[in-house]
N, C-alpha and C. Protein backbone atom coordinates (compact mmCIF):
# COMPACT_ATOMS: atom_id res chain seq x y z
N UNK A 1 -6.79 8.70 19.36
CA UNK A 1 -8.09 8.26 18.90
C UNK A 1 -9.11 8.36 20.02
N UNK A 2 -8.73 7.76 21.12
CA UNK A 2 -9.26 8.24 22.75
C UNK A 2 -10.39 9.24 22.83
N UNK A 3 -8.86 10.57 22.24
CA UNK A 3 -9.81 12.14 22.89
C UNK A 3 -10.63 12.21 22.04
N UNK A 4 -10.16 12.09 20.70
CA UNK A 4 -11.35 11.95 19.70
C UNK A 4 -12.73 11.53 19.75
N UNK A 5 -12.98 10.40 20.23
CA UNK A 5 -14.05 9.75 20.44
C UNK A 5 -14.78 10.49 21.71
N UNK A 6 -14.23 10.95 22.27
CA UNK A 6 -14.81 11.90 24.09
C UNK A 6 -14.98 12.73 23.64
N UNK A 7 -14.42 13.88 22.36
CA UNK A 7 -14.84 14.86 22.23
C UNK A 7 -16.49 15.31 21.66
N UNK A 8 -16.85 13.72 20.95
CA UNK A 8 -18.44 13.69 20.30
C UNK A 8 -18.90 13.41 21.38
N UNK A 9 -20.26 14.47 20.68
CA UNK A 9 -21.02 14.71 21.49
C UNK A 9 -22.36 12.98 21.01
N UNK A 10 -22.99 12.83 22.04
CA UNK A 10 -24.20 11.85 21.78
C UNK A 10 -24.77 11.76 20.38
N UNK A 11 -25.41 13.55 20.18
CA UNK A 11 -26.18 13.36 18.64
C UNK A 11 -25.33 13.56 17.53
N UNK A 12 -23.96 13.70 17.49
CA UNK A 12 -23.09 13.70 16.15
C UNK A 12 -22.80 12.38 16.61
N UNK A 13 -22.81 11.23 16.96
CA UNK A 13 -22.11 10.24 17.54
C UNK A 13 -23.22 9.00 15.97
N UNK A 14 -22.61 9.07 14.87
CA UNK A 14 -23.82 8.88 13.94
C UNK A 14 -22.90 7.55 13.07
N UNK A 15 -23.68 7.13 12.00
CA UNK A 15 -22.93 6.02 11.19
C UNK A 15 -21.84 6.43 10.71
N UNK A 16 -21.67 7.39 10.22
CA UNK A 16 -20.27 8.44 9.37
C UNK A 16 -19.16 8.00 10.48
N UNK A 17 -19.73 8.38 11.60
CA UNK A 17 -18.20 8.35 12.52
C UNK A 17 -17.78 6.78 12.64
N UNK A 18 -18.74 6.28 12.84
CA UNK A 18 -18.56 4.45 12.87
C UNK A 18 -17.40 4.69 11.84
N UNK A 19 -17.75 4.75 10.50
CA UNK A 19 -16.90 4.82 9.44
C UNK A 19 -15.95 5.13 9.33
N UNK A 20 -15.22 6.13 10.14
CA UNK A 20 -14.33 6.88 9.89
C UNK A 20 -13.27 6.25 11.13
N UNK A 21 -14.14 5.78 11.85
CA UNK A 21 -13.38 4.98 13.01
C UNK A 21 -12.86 3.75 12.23
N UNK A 22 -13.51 3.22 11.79
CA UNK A 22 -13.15 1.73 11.23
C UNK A 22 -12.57 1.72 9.92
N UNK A 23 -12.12 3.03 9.26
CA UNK A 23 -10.96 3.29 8.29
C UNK A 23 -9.83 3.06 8.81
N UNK A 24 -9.84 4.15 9.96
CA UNK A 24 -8.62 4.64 10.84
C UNK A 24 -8.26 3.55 11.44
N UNK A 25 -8.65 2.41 12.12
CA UNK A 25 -8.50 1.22 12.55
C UNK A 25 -7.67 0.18 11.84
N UNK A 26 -8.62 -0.10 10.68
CA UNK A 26 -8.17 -0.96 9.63
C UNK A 26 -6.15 -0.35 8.91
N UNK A 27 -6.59 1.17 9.06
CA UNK A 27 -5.42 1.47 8.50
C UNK A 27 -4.18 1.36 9.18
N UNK A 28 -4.13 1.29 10.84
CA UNK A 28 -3.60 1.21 11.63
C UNK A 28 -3.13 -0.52 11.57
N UNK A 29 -4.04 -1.49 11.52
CA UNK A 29 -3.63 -2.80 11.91
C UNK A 29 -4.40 -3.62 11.28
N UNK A 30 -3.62 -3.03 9.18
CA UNK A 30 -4.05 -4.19 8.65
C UNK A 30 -2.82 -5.00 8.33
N UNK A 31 -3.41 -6.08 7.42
CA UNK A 31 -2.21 -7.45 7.29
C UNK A 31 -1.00 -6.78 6.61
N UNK A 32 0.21 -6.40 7.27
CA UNK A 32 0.70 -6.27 5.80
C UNK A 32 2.04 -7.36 5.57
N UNK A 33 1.36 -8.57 5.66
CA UNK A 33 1.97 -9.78 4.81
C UNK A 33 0.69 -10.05 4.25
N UNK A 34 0.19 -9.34 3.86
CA UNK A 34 -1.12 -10.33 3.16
C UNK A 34 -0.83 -10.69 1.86
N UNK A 35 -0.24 -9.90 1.16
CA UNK A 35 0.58 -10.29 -0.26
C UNK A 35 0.91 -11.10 -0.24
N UNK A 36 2.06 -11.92 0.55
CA UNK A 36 3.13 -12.64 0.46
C UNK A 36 2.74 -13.73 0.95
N UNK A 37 1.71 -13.70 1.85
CA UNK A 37 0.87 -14.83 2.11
C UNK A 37 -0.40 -15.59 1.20
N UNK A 38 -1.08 -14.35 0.45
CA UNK A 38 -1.57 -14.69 -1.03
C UNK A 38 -0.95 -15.43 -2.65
N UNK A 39 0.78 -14.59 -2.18
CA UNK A 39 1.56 -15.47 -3.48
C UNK A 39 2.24 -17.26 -2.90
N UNK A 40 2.32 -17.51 -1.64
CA UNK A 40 2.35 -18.88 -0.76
C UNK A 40 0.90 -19.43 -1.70
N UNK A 41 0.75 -18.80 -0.71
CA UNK A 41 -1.20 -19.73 -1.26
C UNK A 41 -1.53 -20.12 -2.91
N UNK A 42 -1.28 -19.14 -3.84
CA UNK A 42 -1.23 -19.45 -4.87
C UNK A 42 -0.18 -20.41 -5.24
N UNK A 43 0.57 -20.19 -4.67
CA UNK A 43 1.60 -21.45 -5.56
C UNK A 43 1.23 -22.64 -5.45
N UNK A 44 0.64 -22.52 -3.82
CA UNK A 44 -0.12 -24.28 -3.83
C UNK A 44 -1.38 -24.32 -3.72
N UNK A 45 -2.09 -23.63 -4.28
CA UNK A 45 -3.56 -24.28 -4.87
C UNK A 45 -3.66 -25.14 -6.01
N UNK A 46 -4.24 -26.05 -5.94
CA UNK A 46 -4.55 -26.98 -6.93
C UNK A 46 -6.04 -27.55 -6.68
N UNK A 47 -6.79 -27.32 -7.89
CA UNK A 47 -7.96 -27.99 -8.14
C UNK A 47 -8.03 -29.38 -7.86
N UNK A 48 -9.49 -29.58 -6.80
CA UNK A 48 -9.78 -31.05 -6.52
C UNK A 48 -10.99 -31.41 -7.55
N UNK A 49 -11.20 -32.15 -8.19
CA UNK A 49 -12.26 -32.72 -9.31
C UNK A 49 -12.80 -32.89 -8.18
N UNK A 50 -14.26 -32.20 -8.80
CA UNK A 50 -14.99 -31.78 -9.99
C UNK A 50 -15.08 -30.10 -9.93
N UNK A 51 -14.62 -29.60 -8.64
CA UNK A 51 -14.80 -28.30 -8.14
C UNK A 51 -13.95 -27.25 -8.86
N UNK A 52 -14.09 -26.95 -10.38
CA UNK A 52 -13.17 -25.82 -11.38
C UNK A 52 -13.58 -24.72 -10.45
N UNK A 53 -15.13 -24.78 -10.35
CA UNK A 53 -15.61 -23.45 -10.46
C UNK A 53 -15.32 -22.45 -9.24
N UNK A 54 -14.61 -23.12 -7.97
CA UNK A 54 -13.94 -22.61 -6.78
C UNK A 54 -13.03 -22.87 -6.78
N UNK A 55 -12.01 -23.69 -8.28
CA UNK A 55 -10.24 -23.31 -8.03
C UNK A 55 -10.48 -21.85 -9.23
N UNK A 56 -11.29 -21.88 -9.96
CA UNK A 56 -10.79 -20.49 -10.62
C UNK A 56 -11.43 -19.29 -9.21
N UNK A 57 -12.64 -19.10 -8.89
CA UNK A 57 -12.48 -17.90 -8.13
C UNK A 57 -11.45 -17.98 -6.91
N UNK A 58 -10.82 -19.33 -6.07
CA UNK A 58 -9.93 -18.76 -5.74
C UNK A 58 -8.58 -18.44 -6.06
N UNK A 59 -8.82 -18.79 -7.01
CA UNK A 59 -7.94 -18.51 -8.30
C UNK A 59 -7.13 -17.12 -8.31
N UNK A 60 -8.12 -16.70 -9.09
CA UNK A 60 -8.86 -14.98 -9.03
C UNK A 60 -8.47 -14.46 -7.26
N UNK A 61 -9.04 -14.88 -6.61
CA UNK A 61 -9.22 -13.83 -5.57
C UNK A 61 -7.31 -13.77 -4.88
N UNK A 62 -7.14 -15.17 -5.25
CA UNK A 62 -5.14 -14.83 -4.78
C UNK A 62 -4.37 -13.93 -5.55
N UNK A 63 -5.04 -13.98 -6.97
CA UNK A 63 -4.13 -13.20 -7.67
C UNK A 63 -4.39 -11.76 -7.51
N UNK A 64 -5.54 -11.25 -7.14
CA UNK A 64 -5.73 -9.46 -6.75
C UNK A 64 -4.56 -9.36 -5.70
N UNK A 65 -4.94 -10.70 -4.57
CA UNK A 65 -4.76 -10.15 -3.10
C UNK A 65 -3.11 -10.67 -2.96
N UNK A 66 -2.27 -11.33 -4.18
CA UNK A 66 -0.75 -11.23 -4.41
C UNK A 66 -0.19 -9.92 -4.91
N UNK A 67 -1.49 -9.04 -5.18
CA UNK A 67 -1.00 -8.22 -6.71
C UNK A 67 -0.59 -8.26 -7.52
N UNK A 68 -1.00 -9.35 -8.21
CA UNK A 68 -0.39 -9.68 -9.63
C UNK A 68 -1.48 -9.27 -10.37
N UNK A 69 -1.22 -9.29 -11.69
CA UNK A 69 -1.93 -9.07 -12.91
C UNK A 69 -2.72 -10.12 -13.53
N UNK A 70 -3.59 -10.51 -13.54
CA UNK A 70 -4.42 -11.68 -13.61
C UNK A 70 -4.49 -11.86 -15.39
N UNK A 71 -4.01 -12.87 -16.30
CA UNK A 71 -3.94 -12.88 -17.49
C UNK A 71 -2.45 -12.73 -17.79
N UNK A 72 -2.13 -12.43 -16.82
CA UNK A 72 -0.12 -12.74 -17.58
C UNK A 72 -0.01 -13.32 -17.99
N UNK A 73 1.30 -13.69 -18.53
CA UNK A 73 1.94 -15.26 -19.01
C UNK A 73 1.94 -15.80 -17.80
N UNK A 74 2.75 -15.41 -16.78
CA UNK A 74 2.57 -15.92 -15.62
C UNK A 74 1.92 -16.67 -14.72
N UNK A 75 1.03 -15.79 -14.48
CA UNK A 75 -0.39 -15.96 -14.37
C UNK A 75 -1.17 -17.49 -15.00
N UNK A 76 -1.07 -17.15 -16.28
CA UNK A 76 -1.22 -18.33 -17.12
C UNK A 76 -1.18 -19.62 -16.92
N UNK A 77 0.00 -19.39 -16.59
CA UNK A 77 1.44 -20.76 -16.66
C UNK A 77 0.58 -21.22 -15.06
N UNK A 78 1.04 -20.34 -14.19
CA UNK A 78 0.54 -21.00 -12.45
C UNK A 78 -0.85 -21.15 -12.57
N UNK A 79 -2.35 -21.07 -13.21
CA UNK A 79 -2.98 -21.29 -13.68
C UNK A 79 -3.38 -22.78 -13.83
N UNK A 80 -2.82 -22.77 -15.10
CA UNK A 80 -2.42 -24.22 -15.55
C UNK A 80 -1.87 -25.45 -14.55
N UNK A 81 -1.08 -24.96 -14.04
CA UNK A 81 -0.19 -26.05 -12.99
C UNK A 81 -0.49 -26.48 -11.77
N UNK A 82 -2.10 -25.54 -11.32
CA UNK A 82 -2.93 -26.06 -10.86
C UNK A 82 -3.88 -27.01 -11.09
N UNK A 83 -4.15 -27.30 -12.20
CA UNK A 83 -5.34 -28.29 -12.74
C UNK A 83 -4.48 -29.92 -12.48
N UNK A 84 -5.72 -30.61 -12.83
CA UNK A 84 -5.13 -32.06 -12.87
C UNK A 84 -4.01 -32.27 -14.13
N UNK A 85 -3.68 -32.86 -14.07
CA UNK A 85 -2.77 -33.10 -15.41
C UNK A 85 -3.89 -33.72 -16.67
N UNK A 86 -4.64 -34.53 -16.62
CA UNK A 86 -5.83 -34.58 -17.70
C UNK A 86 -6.10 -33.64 -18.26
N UNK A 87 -6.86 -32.80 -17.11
CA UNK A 87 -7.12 -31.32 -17.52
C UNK A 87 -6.48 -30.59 -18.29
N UNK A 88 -5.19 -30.14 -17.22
CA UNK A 88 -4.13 -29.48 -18.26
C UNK A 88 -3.67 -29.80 -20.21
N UNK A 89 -3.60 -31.26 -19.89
CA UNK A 89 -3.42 -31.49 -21.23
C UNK A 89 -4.97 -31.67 -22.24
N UNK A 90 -6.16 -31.60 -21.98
CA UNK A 90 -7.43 -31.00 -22.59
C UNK A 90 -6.68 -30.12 -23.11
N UNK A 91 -6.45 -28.88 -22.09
CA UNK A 91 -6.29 -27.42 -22.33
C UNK A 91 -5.30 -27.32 -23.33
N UNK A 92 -4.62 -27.96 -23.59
CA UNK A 92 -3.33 -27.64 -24.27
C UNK A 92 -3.39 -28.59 -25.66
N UNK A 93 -4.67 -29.06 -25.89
CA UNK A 93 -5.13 -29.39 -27.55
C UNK A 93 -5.75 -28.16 -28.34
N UNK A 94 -5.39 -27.89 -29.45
CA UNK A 94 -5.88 -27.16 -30.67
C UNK A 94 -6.97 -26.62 -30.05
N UNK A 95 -7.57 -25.26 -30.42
CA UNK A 95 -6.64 -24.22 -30.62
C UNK A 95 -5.99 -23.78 -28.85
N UNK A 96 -4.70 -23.53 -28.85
CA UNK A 96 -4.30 -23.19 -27.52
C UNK A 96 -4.81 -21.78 -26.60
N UNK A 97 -4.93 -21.97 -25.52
CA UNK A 97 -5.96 -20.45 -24.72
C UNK A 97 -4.25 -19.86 -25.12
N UNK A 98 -4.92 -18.33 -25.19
CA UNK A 98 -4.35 -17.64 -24.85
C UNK A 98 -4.09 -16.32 -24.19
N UNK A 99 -5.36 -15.90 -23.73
CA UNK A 99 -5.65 -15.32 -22.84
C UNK A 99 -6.30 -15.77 -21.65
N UNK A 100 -6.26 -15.06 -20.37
CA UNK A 100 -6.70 -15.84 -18.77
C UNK A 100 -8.23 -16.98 -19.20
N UNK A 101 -9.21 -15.50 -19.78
CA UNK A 101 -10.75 -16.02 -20.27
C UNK A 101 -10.98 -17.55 -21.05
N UNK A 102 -9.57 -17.33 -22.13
CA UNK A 102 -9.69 -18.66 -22.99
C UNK A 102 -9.06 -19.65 -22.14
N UNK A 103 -8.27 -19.97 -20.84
CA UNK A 103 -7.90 -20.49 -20.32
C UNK A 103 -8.82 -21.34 -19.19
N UNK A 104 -9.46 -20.29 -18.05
CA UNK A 104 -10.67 -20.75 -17.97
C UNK A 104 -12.02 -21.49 -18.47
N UNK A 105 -12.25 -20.81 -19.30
CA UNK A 105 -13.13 -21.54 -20.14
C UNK A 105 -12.98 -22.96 -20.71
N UNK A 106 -11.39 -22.99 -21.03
CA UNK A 106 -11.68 -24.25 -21.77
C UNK A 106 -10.94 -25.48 -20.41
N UNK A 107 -10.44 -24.84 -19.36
CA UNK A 107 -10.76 -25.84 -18.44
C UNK A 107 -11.99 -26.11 -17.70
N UNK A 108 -13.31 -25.00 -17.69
CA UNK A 108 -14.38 -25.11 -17.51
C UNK A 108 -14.94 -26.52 -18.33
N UNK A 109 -14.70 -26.34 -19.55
CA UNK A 109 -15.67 -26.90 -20.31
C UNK A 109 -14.70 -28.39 -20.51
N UNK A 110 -13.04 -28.40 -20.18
CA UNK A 110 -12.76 -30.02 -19.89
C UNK A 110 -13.48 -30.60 -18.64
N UNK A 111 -13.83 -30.08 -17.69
CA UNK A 111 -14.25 -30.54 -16.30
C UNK A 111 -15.75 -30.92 -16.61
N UNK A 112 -16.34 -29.80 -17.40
CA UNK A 112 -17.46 -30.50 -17.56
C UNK A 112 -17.53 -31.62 -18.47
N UNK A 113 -17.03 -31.63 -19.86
CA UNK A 113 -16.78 -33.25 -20.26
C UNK A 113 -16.91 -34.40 -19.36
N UNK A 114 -15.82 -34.16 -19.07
CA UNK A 114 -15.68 -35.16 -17.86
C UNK A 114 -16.60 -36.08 -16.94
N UNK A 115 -16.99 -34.77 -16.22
CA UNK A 115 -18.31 -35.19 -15.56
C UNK A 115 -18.95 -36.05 -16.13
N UNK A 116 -19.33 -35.75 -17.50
CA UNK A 116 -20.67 -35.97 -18.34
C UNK A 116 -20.63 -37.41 -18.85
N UNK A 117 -18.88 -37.37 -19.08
CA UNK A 117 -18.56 -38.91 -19.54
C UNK A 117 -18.60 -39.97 -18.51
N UNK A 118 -18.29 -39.48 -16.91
CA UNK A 118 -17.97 -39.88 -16.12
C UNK A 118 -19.48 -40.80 -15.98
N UNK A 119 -21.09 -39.40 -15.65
CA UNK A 119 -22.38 -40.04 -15.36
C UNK A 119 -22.54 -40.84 -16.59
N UNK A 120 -22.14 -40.84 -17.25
CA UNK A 120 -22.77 -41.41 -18.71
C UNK A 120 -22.32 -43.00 -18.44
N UNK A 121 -20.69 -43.40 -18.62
CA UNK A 121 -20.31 -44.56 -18.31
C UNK A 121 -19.82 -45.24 -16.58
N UNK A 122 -20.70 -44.39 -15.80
CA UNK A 122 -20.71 -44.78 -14.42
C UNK A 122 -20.62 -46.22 -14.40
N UNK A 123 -19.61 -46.64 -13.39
CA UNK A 123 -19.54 -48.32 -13.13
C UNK A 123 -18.73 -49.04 -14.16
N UNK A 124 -18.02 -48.81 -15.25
CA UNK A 124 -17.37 -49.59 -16.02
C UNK A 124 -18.11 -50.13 -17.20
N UNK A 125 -19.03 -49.14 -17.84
CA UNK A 125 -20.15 -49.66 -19.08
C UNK A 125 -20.95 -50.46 -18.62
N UNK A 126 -21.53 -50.92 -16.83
CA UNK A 126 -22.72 -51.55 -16.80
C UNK A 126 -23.98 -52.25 -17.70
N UNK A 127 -24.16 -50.29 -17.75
CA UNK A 127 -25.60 -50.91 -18.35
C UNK A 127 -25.76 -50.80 -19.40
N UNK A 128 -24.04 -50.68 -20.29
CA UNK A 128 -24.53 -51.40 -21.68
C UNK A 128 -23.89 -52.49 -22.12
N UNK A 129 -23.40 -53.18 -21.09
CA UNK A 129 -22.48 -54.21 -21.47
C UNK A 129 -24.16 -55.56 -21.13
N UNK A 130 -25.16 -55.32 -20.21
CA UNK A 130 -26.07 -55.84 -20.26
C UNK A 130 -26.98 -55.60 -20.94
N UNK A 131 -26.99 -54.84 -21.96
CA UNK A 131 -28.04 -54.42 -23.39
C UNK A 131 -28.16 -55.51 -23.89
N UNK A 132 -29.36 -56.03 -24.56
CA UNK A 132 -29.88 -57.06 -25.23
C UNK A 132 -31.12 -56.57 -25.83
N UNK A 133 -30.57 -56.73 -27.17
CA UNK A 133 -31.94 -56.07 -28.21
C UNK A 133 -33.26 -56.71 -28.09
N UNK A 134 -34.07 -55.80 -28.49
CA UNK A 134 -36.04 -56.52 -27.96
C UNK A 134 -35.99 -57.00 -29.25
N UNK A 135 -36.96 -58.46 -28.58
CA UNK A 135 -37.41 -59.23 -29.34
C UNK A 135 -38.07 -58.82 -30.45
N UNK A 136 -38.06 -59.22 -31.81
CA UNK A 136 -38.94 -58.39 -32.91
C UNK A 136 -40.62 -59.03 -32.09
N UNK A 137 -40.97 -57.99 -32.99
CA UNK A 137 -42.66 -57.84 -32.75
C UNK A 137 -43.35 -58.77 -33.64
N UNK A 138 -44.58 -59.49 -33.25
CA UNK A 138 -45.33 -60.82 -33.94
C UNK A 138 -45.78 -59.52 -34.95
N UNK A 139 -45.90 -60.06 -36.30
CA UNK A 139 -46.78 -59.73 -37.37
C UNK A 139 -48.00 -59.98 -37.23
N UNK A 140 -48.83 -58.83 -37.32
CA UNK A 140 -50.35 -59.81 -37.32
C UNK A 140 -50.41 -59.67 -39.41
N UNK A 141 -51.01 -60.60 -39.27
CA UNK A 141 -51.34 -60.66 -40.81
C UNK A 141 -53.00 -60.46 -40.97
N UNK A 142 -53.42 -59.59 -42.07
CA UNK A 142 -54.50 -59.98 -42.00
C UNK A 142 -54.78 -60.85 -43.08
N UNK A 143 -55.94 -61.45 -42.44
CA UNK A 143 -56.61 -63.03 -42.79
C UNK A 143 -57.32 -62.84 -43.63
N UNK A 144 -57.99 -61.63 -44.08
CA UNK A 144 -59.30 -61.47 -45.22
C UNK A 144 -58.37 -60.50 -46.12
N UNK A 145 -58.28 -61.20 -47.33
CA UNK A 145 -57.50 -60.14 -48.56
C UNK A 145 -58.38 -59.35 -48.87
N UNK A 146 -57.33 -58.20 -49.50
CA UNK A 146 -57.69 -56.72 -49.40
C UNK A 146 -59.54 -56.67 -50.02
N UNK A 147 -59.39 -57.31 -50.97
CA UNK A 147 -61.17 -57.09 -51.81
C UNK A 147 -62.32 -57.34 -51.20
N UNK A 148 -61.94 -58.07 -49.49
CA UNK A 148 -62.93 -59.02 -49.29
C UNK A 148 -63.44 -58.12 -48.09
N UNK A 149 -64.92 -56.93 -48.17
CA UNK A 149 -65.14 -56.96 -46.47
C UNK A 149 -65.37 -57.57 -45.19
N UNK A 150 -65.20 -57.24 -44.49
CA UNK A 150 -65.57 -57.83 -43.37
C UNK A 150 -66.99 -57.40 -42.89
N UNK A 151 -67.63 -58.10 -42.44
CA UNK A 151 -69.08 -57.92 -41.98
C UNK A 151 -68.58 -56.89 -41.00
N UNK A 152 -69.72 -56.17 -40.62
CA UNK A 152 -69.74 -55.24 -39.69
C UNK A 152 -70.80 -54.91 -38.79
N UNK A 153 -70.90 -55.25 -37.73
CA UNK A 153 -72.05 -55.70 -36.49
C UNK A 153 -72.14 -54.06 -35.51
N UNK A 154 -73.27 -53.74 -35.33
CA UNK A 154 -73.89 -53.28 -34.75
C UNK A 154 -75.05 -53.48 -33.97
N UNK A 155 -75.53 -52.19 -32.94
CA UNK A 155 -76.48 -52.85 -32.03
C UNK A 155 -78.41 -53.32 -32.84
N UNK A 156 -78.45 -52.98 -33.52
CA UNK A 156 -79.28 -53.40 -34.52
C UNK A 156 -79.46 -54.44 -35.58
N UNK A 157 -78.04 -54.84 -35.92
CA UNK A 157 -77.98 -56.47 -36.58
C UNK A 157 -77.19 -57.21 -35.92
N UNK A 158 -76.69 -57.16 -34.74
CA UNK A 158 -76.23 -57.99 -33.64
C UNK A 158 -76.90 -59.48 -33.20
């Protein structure tokens, strides 16, 4: 690689060659446990509440970089066995995912529940266990029945 690089001259010495250097490099001394260190990693990832949306992409990004097939049964299953157990069992009420997409999604959309129930009854029903209905409103009645006008004052008979 040495003579190579001595043999360019200054003005061919251009981005292309950068490139072609840093193929040849990479190809020379890349990971190759990176697989096997991607299928480790996947086995023990597990989602921390509230964060779905960075256990599925790293989700996703272990399963390219294991080489697996993303949507297996497999797949699926280790998927699943990452989530909380709440979660999981959301996921596994009527109708059941059955592809990766329907799997995601509908742990997307248990996590967000969640949340929603979570801000909603923050604190143990607080602030509706201190609800107390408003007082009804005074009636005004009026005092002159319907037939009868009322005088009507202006700046001229004032």
């Amino acid at each position: 690689m040495l003579q190579w690089i001595q043999q360019i001259n200054d003005q061919s010495n251009t981005d292309d060659i950068w490139c072609i250097f840093c193929q040849w490099f990479y190809a020379q001394f890349q990971d190759t446990q990176a697989d096997s260190m991607a299928r480790k990693d996947l086995t023990q990832l597990k989602m921390r509440f509230p964060y779905i949306d960075s256990y599925i992409s790293n989700f996703e990004q272990l399963v390219r970089k294991a080489l697996y097939q993303l949507g297996s049964h497999e797949m699926n299953q280790q998927f699943l066995s990452g989530l909380p157990r709440d979660v999981a069992e959301d996921m596994m009420h009527y109708p059941m995912p059955i592809t990766y997409q329907e799997y995601s999604q509908k742990a997307l959309t248990s996590v967000h529940s969640k949340i929603l129930l979570k801000n909603v009854f923050r604190g143990g029903n607080k602030n509706f266990s201190t609800f107390t209905p408003q007082q009804q409103r005074p009636q005004w009645s009026n005092s002159h029945p319907q037939g009868q006008n009322m005088p009507q004052y202006n700046s001229s008979n004032a």
